[in-house]
Protein backbone atom coordinates (compact mmCIF):
# COMPACT_ATOMS: atom_id res chain seq x y z
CA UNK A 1 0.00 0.00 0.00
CA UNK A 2 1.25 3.57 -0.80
CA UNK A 3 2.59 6.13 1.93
CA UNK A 4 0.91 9.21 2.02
CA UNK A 5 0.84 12.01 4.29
CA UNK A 6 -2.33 13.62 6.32
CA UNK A 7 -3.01 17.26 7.41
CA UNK A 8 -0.90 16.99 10.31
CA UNK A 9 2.23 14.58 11.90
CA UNK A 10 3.79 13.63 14.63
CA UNK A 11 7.14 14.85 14.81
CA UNK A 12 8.43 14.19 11.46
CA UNK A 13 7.21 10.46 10.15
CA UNK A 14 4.14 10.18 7.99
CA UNK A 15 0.47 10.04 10.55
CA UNK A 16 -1.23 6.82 10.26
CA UNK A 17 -2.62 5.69 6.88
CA UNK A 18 -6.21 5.87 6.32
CA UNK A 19 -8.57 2.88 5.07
CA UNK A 20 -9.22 4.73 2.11
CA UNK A 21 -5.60 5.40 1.04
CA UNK A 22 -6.66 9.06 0.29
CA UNK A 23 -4.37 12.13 0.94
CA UNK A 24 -6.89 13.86 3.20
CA UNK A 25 -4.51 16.85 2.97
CA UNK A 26 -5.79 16.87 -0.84
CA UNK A 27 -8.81 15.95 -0.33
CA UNK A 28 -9.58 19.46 1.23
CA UNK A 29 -7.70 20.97 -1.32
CA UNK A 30 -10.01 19.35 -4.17
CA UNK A 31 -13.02 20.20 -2.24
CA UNK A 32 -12.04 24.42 -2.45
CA UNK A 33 -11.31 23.77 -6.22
CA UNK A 34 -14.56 22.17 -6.84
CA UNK A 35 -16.53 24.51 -4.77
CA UNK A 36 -14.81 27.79 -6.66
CA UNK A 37 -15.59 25.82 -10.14
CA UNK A 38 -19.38 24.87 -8.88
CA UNK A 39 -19.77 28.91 -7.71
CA UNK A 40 -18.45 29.77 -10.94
CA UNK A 41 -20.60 27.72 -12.67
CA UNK A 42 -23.28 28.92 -11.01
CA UNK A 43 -22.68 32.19 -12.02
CA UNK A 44 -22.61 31.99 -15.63
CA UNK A 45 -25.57 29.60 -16.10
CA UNK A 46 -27.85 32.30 -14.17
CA UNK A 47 -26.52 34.80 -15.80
CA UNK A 48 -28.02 34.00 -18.87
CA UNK A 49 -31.47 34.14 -17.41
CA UNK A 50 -31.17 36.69 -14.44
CA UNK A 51 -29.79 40.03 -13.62
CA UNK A 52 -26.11 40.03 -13.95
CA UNK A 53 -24.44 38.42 -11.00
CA UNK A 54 -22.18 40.62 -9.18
CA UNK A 55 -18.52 40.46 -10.01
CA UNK A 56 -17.44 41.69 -6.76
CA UNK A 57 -19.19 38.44 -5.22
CA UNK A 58 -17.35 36.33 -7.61
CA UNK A 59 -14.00 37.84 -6.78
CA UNK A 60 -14.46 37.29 -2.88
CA UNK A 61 -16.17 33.85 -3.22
CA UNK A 62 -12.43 33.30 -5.44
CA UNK A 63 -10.29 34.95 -2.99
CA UNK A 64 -12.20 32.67 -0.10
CA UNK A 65 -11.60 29.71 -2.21
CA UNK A 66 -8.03 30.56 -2.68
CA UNK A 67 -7.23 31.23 1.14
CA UNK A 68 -9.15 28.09 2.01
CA UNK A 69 -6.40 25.88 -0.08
CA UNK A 70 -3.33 27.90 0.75
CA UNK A 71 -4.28 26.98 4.64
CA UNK A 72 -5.11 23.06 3.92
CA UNK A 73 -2.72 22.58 1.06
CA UNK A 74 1.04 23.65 0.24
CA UNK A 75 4.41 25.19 2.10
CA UNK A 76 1.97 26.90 4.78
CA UNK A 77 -0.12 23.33 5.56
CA UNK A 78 3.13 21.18 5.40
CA UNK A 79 4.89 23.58 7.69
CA UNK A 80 1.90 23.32 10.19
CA UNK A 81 2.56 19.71 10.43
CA UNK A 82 5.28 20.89 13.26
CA UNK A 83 5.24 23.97 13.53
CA UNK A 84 2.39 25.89 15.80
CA UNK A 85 2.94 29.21 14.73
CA UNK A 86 2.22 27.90 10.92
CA UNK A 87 -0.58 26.08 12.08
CA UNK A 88 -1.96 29.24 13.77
CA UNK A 89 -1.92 31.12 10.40
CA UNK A 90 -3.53 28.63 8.51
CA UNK A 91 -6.39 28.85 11.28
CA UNK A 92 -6.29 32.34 10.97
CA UNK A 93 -7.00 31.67 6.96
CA UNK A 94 -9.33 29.06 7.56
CA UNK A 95 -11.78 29.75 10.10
CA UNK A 96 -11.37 33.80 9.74
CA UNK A 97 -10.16 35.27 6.28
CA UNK A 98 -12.08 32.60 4.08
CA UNK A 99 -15.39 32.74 6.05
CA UNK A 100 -15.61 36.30 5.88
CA UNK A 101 -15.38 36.54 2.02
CA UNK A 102 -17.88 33.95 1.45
CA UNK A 103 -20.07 35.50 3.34
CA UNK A 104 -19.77 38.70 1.18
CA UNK A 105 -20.04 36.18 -1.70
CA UNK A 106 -23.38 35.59 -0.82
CA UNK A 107 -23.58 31.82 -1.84
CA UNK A 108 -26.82 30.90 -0.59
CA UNK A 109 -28.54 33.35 -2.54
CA UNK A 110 -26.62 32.23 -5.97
CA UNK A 111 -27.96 28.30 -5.02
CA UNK A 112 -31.74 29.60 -4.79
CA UNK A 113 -31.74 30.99 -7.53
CA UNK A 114 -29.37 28.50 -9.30
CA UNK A 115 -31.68 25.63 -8.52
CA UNK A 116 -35.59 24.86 -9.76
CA UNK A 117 -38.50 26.20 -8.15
CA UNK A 118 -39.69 23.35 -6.36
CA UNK A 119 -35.81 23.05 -4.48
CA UNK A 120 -35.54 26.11 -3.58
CA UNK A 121 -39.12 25.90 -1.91
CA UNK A 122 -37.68 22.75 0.00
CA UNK A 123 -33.94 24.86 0.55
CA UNK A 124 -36.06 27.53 1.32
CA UNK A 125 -38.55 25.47 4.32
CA UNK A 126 -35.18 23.74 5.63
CA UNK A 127 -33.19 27.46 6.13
CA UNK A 128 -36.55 28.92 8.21
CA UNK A 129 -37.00 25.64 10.27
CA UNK A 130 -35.81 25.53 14.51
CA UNK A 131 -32.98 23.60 13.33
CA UNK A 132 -31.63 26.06 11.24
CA UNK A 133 -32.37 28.60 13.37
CA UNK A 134 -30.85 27.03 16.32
CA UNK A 135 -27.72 26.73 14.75
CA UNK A 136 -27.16 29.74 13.07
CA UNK A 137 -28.29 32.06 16.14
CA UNK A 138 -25.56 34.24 17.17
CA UNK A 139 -24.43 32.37 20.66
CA UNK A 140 -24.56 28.82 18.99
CA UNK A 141 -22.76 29.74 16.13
CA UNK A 142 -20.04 32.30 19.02
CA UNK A 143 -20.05 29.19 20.75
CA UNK A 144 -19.37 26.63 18.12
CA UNK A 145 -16.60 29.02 16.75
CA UNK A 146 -14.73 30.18 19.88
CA UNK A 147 -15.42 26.99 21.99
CA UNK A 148 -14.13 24.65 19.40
CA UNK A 149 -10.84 26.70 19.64
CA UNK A 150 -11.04 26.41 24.02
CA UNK A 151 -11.78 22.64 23.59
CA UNK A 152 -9.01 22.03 21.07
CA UNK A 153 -6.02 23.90 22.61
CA UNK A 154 -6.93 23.62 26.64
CA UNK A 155 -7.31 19.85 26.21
CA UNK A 156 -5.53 16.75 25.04
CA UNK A 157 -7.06 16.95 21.95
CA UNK A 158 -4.50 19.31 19.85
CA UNK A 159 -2.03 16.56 20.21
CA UNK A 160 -4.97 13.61 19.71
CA UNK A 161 -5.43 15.53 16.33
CA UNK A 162 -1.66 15.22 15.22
CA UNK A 163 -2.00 11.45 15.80
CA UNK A 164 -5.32 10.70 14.14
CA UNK A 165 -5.89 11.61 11.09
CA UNK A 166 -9.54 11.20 10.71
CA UNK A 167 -9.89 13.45 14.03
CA UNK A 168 -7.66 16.27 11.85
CA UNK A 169 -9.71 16.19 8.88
CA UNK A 170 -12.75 17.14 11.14
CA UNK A 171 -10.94 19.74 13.21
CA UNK A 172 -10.10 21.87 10.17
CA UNK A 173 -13.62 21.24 8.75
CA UNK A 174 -14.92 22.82 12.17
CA UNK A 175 -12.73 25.46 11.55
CA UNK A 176 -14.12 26.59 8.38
CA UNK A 177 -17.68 25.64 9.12
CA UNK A 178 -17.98 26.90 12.63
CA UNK A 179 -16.33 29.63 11.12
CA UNK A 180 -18.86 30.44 8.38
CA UNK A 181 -21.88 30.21 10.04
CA UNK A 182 -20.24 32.67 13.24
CA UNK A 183 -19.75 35.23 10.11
CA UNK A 184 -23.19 34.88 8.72
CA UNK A 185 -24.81 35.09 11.97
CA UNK A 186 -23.14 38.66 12.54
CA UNK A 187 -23.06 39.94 8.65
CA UNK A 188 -26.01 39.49 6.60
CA UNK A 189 -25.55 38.95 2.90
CA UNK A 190 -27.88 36.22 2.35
CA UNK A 191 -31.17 36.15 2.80
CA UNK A 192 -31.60 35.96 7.20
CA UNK A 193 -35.44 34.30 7.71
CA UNK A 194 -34.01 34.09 11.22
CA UNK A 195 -33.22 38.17 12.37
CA UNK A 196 -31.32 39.69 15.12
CA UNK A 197 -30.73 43.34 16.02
CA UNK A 198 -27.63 44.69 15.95
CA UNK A 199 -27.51 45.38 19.41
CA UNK A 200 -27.66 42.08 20.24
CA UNK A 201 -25.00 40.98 17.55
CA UNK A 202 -23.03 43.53 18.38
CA UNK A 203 -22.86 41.81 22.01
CA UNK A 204 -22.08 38.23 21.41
CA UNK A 205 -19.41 39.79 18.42
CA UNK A 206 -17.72 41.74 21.06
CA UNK A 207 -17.75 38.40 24.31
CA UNK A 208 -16.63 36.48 20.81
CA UNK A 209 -13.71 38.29 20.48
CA UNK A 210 -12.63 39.24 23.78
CA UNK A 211 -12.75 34.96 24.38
CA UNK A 212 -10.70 34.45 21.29
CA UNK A 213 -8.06 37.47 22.83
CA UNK A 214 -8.09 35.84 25.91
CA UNK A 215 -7.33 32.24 24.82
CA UNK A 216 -4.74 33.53 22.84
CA UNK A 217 -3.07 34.95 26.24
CA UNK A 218 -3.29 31.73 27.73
CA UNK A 219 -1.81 29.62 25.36
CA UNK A 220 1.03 32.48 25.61
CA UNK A 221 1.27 31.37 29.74
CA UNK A 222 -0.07 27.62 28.82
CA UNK A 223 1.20 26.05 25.69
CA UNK A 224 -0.88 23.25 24.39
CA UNK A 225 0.18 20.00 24.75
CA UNK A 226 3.49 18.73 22.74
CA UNK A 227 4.18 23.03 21.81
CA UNK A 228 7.53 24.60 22.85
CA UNK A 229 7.16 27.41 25.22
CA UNK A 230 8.82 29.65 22.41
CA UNK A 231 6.62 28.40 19.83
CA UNK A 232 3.33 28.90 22.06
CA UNK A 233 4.63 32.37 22.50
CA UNK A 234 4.66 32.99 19.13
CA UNK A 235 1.48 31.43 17.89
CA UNK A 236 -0.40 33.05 20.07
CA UNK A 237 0.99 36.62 19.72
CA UNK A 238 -0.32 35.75 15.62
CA UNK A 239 -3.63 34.51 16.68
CA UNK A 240 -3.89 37.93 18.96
CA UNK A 241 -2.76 40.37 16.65
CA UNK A 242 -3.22 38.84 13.31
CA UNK A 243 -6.88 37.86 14.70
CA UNK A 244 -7.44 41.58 15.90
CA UNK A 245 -6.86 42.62 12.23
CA UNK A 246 -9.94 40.45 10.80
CA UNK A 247 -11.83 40.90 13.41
CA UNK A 248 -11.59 44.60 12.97
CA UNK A 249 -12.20 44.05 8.84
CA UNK A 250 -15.56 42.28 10.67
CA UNK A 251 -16.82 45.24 12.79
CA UNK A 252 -16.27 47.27 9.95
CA UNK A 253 -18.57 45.78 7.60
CA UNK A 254 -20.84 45.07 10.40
CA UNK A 255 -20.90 48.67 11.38
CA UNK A 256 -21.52 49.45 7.62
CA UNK A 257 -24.36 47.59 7.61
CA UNK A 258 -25.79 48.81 10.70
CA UNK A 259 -24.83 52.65 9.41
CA UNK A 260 -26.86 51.89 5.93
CA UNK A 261 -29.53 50.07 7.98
CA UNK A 262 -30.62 53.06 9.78
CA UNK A 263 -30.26 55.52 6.60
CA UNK A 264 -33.71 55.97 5.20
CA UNK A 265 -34.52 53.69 2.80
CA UNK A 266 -34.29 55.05 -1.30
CA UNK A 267 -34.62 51.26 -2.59
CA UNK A 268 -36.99 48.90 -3.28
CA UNK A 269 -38.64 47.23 -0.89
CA UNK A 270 -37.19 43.48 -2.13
CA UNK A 271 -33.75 44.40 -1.46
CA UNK A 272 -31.52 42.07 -0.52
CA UNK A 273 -29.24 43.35 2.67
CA UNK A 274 -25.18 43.74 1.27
């Protein structure tokens, strides 16, 4: 059977192989590609019967696409195998940069009106149901997001993940999930059936951050398990200031939106938010 090598290692041997015999590294990397070519796709068959998709929302769905894969695939990803401060910047990429162009890219809103009437009705039902709503509120999603990162790098399980590959996979999956939905329950883009105010975003956006600032102090005092002191020290002094960089990209387009939200309204009433 053939060697191959997974997201992450243990020192500096190959991680165990997987049943499958599939690079998982690469299979993330495929999975960006085919999502940029299915977006693009997207975009040129409606075209043809809609309004003009915006090219803006093309170029950030692209640029989220393309940040997704650097962090998963490549010098940055191979270097995270053992090194924390790499794997801290591909976090950064993955769970923060990406998410917050997507979100911009509006993708939901390209699949409903990509698809036929009858699925969107059905996409449509499934987005307003509790489920939906449960998981995309503003807490669940803070908590999903900032949590995962507590659970991950306060436990045993950052080294668990560099000696399991399956376990690694789903970590950086969370990442960019968890990572999504936090954005899209702060930013509206798409269409929201499930509304907050901004007060009340603004809230759980600010306890967000301040939990992500603060774990990124303790990991400076508390390196996770199998990380250097100096190499704690580091990663987290990325994930603080790096991280305070997106995050204040994030307030800005949430304070945008707020700003234009309370402007009185020249537009149609069907206007999409963004």
């Amino acid at each position: 059977m053939n060697n191959f090598y997974l997201l992450h290692n243990h020192g500096h041997g190959a991680m165990s192989q997987s049943a499958t015999g599939i690079n998982l590294q690469m299979l993330l990397g495929i999975s960006f590609i085919l999502l940029f070519l299915a977006y693009t796709a997207a975009v040129l068959m409606t075209n043809k019967q809609y309004k003009k998709w915006p090219v803006y929302r093309l170029i950030c769905w692209s640029l989220a696409m393309g940040t997704a894969f650097i962090a998963v695939v490549g010098p940055l990803a191979n270097s995270a195998h053992t090194n924390f401060t790499a794997h801290m910047v591909s976090h950064l990429l993955l769970s923060m940069v990406a998410p917050v162009f997507m979100a911009i890219a509006a993708p939901m809103s390209l699949l409903l009106r990509t698809v036929n009437t009858s699925l969107a009705r059905q996409m449509t039902a499934l987005l307003k149901s509790r489920v939906a709503q449960l998981i995309s509120h503003p807490i669940t999603a803070a908590v999903l997001n900032v949590g995962g990162l507590w659970l991950l790098y306060t436990t045993d399980l950052y080294a668990f993940m560099h000696e399991h590959a399956l376990f690694a996979l789903f970590v950086h999956l969370h990442f960019f999930i968890a990572g999504y939905v936090f954005t899209i329950s702060i930013i509206y883009f798409d269409p929201v059936y499930h509304q907050y105010t901004f007060w009340f975003r603004a809230v759980v956006l600010i306890v967000a951050i301040a939990c992500h600032d603060i774990l990124s102090k303790y990991m400076y005092a508390n390196p996770p398990t199998g990380v250097s002191q100096q190499e704690a020290e580091t990663g987290s002094m990325v994930m603080y200031y790096a991280g305070d960089w997106i995050e204040v990209g994030l307030i800005i387009i949430f304070c945008w939106q707020w700003f234009k939200s309370a402007k009185p309204r020249k537009h149609t009433a069907g206007e999409v938010n963004g």
